[in-house]
Structures are given as C-alpha cells and as structure tokens.
C-alpha atoms as a PDB file:
ATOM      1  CA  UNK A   1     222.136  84.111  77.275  1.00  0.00           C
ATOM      2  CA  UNK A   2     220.685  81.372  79.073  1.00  0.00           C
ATOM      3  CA  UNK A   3     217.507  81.290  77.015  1.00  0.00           C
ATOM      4  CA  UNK A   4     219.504  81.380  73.494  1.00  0.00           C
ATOM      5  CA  UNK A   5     222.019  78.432  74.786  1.00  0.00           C
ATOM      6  CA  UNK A   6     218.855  76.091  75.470  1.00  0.00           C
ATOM      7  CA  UNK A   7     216.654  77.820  72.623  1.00  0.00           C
ATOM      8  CA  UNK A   8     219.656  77.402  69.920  1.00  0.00           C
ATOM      9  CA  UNK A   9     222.041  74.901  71.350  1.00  0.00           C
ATOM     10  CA  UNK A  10     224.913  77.156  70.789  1.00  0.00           C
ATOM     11  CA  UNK A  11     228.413  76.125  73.007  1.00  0.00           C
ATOM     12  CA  UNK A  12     229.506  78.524  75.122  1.00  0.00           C
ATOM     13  CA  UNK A  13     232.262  79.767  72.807  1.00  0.00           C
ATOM     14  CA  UNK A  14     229.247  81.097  70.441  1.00  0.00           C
ATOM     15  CA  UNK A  15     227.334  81.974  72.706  1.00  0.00           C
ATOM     16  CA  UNK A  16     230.076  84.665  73.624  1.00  0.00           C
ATOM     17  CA  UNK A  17     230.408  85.648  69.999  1.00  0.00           C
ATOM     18  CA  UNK A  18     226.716  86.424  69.961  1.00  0.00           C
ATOM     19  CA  UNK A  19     226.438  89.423  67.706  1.00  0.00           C
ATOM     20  CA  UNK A  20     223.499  91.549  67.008  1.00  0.00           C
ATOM     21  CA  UNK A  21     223.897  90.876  63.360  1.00  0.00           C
ATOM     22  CA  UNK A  22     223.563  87.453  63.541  1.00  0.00           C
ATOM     23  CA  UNK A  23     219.880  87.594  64.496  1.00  0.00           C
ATOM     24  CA  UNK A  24     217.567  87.846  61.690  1.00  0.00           C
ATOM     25  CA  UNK A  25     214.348  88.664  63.386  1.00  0.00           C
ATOM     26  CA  UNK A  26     212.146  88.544  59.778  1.00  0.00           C
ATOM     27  CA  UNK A  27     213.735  85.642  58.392  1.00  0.00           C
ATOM     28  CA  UNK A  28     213.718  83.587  62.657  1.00  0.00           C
ATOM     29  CA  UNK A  29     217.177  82.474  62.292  1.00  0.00           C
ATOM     30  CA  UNK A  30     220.259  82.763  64.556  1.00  0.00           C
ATOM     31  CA  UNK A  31     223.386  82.651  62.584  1.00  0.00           C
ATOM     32  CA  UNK A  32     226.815  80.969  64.601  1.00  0.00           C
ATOM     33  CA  UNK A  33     229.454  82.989  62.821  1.00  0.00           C
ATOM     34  CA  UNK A  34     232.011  83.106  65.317  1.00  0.00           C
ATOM     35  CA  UNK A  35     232.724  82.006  69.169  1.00  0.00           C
ATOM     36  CA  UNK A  36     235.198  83.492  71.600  1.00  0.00           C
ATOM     37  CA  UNK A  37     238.244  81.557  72.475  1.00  0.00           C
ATOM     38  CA  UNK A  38     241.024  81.907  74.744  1.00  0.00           C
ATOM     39  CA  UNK A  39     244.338  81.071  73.087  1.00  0.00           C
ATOM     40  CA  UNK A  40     247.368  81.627  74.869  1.00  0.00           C
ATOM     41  CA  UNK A  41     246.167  83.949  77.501  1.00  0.00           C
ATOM     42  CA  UNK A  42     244.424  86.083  74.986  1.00  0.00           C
ATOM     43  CA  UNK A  43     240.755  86.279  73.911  1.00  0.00           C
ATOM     44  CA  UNK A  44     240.179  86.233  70.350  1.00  0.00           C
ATOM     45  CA  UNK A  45     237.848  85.246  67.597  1.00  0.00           C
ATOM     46  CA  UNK A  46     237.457  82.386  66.000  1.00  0.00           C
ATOM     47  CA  UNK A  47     235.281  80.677  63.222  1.00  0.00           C
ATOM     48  CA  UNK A  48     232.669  78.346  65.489  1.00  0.00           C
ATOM     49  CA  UNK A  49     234.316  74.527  66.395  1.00  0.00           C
ATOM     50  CA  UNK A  50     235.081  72.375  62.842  1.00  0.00           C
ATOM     51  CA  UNK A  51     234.007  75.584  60.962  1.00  0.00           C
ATOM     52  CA  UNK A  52     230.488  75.046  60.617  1.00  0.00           C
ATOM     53  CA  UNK A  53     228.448  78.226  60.407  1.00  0.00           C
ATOM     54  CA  UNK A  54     224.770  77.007  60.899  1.00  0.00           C
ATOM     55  CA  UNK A  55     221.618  79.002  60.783  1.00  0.00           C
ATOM     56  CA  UNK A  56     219.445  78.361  63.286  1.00  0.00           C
ATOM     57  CA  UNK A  57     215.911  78.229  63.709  1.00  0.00           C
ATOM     58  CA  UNK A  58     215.289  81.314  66.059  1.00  0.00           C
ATOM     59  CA  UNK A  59     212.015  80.349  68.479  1.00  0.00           C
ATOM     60  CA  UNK A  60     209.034  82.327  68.829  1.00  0.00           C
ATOM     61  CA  UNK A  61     209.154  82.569  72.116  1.00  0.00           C
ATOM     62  CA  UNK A  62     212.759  83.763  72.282  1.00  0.00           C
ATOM     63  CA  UNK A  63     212.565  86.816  69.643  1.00  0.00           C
ATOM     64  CA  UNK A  64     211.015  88.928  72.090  1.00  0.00           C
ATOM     65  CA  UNK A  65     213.394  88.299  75.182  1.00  0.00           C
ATOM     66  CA  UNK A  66     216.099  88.945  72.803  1.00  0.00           C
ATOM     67  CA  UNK A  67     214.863  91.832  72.007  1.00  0.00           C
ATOM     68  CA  UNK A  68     214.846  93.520  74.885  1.00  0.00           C
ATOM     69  CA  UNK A  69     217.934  92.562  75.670  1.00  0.00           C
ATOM     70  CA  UNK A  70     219.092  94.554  73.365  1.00  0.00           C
ATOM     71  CA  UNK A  71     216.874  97.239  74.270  1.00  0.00           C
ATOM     72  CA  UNK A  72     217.939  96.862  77.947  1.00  0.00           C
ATOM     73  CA  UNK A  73     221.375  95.891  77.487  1.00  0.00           C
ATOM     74  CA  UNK A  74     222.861  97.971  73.676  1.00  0.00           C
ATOM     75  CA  UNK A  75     225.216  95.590  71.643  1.00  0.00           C
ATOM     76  CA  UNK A  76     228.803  96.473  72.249  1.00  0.00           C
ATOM     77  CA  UNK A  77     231.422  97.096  69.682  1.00  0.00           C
ATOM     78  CA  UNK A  78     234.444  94.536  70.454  1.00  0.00           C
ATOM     79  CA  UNK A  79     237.605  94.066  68.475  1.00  0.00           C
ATOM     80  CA  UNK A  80     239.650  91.239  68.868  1.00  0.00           C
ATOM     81  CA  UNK A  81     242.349  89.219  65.907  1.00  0.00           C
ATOM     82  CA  UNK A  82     240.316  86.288  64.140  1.00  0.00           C
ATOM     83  CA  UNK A  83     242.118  82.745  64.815  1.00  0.00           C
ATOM     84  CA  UNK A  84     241.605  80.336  62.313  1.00  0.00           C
ATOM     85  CA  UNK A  85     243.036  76.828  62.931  1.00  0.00           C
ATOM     86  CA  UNK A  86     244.912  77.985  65.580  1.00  0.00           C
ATOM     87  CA  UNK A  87     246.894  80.260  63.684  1.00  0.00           C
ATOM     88  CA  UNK A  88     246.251  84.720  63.613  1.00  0.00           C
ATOM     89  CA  UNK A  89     245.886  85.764  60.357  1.00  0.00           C
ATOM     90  CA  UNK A  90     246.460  89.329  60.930  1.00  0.00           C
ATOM     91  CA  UNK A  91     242.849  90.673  60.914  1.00  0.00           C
ATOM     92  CA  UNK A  92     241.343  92.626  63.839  1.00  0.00           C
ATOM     93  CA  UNK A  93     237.604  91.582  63.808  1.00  0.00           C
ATOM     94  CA  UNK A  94     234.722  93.744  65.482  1.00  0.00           C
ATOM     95  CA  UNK A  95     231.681  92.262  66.283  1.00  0.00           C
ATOM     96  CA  UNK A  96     228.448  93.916  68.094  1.00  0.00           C
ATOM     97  CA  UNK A  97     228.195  91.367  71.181  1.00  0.00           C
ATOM     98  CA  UNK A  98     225.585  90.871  72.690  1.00  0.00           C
ATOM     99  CA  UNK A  99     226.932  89.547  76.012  1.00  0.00           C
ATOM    100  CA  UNK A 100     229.595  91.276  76.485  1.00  0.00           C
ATOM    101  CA  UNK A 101     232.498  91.625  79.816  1.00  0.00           C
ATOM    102  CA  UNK A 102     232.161  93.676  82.885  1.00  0.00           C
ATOM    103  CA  UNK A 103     234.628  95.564  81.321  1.00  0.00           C
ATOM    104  CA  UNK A 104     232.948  95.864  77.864  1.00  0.00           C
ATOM    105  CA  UNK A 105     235.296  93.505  76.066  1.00  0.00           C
ATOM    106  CA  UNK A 106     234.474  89.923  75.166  1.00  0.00           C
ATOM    107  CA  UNK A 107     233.334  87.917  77.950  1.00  0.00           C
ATOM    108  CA  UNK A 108     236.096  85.782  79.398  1.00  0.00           C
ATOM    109  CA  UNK A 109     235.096  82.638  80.409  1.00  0.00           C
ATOM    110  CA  UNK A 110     237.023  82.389  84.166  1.00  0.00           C
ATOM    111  CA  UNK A 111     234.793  85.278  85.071  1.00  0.00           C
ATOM    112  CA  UNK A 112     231.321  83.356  83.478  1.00  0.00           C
ATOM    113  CA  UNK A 113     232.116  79.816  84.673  1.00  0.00           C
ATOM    114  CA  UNK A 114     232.286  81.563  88.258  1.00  0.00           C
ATOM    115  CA  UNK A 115     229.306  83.460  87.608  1.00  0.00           C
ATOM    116  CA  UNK A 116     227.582  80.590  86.776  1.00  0.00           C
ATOM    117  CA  UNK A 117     228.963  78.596  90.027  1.00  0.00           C
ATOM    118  CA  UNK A 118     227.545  81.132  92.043  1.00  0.00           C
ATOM    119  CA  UNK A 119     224.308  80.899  90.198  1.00  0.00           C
ATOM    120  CA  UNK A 120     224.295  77.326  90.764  1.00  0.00           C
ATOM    121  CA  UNK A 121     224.975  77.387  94.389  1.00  0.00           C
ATOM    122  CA  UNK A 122     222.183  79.959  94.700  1.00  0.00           C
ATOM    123  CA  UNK A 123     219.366  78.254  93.046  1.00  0.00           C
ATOM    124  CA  UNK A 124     219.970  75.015  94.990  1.00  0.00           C
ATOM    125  CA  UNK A 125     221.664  73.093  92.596  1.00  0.00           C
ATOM    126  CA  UNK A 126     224.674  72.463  93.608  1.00  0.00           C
ATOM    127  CA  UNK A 127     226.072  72.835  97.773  1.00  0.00           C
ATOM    128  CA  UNK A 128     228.191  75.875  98.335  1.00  0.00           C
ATOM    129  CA  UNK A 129     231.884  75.439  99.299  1.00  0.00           C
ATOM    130  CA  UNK A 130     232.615  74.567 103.023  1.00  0.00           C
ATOM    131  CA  UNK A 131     234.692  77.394 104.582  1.00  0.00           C
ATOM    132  CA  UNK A 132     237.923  77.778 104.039  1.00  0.00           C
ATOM    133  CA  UNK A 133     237.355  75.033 100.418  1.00  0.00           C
ATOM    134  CA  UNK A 134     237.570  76.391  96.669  1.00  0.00           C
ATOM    135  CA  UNK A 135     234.590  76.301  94.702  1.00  0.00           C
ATOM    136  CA  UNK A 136     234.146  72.964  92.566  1.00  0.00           C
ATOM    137  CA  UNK A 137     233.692  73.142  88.800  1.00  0.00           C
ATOM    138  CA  UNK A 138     230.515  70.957  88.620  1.00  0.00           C
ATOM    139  CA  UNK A 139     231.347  70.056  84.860  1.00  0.00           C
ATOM    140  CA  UNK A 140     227.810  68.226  84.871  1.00  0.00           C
ATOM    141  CA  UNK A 141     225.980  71.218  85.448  1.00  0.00           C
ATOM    142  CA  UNK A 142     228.034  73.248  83.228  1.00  0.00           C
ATOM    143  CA  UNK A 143     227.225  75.556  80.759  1.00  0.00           C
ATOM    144  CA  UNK A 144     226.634  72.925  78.582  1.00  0.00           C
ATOM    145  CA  UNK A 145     223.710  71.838  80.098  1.00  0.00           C
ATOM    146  CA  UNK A 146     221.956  74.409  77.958  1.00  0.00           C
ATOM    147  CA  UNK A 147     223.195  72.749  74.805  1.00  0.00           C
ATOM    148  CA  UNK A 148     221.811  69.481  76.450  1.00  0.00           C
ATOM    149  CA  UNK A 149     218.680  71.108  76.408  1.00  0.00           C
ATOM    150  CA  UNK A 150     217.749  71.811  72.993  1.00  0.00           C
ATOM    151  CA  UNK A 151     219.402  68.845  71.222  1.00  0.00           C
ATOM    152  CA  UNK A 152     216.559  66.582  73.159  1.00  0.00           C
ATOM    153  CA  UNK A 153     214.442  69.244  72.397  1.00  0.00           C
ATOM    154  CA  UNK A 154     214.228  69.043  68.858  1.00  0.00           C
ATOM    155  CA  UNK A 155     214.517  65.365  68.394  1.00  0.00           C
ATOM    156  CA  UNK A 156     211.556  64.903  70.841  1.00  0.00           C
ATOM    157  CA  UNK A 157     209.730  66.787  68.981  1.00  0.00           C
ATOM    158  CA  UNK A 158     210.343  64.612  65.789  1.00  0.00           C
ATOM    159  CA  UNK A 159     213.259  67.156  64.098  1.00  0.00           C
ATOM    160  CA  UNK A 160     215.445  64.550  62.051  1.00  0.00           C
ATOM    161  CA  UNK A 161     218.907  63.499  63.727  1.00  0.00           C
ATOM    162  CA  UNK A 162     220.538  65.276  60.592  1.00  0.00           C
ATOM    163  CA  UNK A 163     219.302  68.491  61.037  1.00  0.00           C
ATOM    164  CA  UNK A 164     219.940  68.941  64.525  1.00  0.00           C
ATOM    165  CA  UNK A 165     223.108  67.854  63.725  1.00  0.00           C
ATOM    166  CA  UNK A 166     223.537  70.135  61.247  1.00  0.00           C
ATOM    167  CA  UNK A 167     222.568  72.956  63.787  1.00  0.00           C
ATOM    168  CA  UNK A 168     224.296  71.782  66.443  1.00  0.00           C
ATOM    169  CA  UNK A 169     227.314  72.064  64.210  1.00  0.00           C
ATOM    170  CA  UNK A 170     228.013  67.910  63.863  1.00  0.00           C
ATOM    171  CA  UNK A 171     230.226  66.714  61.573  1.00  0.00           C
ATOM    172  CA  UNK A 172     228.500  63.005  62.245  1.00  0.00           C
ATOM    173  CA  UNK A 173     224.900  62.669  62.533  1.00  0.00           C
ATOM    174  CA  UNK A 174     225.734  59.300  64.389  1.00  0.00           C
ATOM    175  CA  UNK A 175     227.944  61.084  66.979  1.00  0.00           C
ATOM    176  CA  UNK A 176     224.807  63.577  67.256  1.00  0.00           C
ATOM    177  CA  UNK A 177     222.528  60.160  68.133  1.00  0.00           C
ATOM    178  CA  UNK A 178     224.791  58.430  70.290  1.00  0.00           C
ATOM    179  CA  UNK A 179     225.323  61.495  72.346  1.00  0.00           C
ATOM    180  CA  UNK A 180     221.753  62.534  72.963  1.00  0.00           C
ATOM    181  CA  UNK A 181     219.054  59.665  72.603  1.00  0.00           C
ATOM    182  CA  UNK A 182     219.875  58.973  76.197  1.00  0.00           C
ATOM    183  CA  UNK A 183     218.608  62.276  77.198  1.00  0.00           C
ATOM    184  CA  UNK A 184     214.997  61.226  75.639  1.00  0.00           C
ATOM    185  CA  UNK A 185     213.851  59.858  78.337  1.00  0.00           C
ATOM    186  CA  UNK A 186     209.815  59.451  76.061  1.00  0.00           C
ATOM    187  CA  UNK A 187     211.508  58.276  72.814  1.00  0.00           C
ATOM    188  CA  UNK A 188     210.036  55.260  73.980  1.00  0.00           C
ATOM    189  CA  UNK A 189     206.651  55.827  74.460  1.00  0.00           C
ATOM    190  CA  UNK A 190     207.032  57.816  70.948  1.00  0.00           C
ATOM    191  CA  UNK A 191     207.759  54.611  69.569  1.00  0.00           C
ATOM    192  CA  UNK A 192     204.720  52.433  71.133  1.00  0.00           C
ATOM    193  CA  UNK A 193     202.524  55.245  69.972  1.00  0.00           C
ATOM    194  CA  UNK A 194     204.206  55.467  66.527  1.00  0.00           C
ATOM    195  CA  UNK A 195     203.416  51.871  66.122  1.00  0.00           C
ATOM    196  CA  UNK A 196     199.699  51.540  67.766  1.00  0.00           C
ATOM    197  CA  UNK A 197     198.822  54.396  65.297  1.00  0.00           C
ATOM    198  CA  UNK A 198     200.006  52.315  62.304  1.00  0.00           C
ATOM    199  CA  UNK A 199     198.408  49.217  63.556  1.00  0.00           C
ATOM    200  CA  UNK A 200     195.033  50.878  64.133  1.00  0.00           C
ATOM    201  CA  UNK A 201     195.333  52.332  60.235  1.00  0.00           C
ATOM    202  CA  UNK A 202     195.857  48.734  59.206  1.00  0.00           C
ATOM    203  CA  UNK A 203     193.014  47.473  60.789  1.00  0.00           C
ATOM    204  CA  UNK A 204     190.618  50.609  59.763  1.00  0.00           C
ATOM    205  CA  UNK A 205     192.021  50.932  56.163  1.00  0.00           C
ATOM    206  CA  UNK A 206     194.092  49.406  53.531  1.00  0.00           C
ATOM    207  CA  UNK A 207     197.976  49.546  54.511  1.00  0.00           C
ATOM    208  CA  UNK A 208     200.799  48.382  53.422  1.00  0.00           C
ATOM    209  CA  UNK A 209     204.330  46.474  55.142  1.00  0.00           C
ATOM    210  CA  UNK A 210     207.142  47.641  53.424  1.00  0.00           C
ATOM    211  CA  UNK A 211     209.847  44.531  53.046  1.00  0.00           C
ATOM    212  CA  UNK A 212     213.767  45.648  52.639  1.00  0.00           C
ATOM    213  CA  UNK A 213     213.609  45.520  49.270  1.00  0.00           C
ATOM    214  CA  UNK A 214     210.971  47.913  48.972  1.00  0.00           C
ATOM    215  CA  UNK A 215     208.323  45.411  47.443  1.00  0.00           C
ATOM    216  CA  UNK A 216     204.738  46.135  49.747  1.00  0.00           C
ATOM    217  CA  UNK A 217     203.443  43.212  50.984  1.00  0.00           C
END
C-alpha cells in the first residue's frame, strides 16, 4: 500500500478501494474508481473525491511488488452500498480489494491511522507516547505524506503541472502548483540549468528569443 500511495499518489480513501481490477498490468495503468469512506458510522463506497476517475501511469518498478501482493495476500471480495454525493443510491457494490480489514471487510481507517502511528513511532519518526498519554495524530506525517511523494515526483522529473493534476484528481492545475512547488526543493537548479543549456545553444548555433507576441527576434 505504501509503495502504490507514493508510486500513484492515490489519497487514502483510494487507496482503500484498491481493487484488483483496477490494475492493468499490459496496458501500466492504475485506475481510481472508487475510495472507501466512512459516512455516518458506516463504511461504504464512494466514487473517488470531485468524481474524477484518473488512470494512472503504473511504474515499472511497482508492477512486480504488486504482484505479489496479490500472490501473497489474494484480493478479497467486499460488498458495501455506493454513496454518491453523499446520498445511497440503493446499490450494494463488490469490489476485489486489495488491502483489505483484519476482519476481511474494507479497511477502516481508525484501525490504519493507528497502524500507521505505531509504524511511525517504530521507525523513529515520530516519539512514542509518555506513559499514561494518548497517542498523537501527527497529521504531518500522515498518510498523506505518500501523496506528497509522487506529486514532486513527477513534476521533478519534468511531467506538466496539468497532468499530474489530472492524476492526482485536481480540478485546478493552479491549486495542484501552489500546493506542491514548495516540495521541489531542485526546481531551482532545474531552472539555472534549463537556461545555461539555452544560452550555450545560442552561442554554438543559430537561436532564436521568442517576444510575447510570438515574433522571433
């Protein structure tokens, strides 16, 4: 799970609603169809967060830990009702996950976010409770962290702000760039090099400036 929330950038909703037939090994996509939410005390699904379904570009390196996954761990069969703006419609939905509950129902996310606390704590990230204190949430080091991962990711790697905000299911391209630039910490030094390179074409080889109206100069 870990490895497809900072390979994919998928919330932790989606990442929940993981099902086996939303990876298309051949085609290397991951496919958000759904996420699990918790709606008045009740787990159910729902269509991923503004209703964008995006196919995602499924990493090399991640197709074979997913794989066996599934060969380690088999998909489960989970039913739930589908939510859709809030509101049942009636259906029963069943899904393959592949992260399901303890119990073998969807994963509720009390019993992950504690989980993950404990994993924390563990790996030295974050202190373990004093005696006799409840364990903090650590919202910074949330499960979102893993989202925080891959958005960087991509536009480091030159991937234009649209599409990432396209798979990161973004209504606003601009909310996708003011939320992540900060955590591109060589953007930067992209841009010095970016520029160097075009100045050392113009002084090897004919080039161009391009004015605002288009017009070379």
């Amino acid at each position: 799970m870990v490895f497809l929330g900072a390979g994919c950038g998928h919330r932790q909703g989606e990442l929940f609603g993981v099902a086996v037939e939303d990876i298309d090994f051949l085609g290397r996509l991951v496919h958000v169809n759904r996420q699990v939410r918790l709606i008045g005390g009740h787990l159910v699904f729902s269509p991923p967060k503004r209703g964008k379904t995006p196919a995602v570009p499924l990493p090399e390196s991640l197709g074979p830990r997913l794989s066996a996954h599934i060969a380690q761990h088999p998909p489960v069969a989970v039913t739930l009702p589908w939510v859709e703006k809030g509101k049942p419609r009636g259906d029963l939905v069943t899904a393959e996950l592949l992260f399901p509950g303890p119990n073998g129902g969807a994963l509720h996310r009390n019993t992950f976010n504690h989980k993950w606390r404990v994993g924390l704590e563990r790996a030295g990230i974050v202190p373990p409770p004093a005696k006799g204190e409840r364990r903090k949430s650590h919202r910074e080091h949330g499960c979102r962290v893993l989202r925080h991962t891959a958005a960087p990711a991509w536009l480091g790697a030159g991937a234009d702000i649209r599409t990432v905000a396209e798979y990161l299911g973004h209504s606003d391209p601009g909310f996708t760039l003011r939320t992540y630039t900060h955590l591109m910490p060589n953007a930067a030094e992209r841009a010095r090099k970016a520029m160097d390179a075009f100045f050392t074409q113009e002084q090897t080889g004919p080039s161009a400036l391009v004015v605002p109206s288009g017009r070379s100069i």
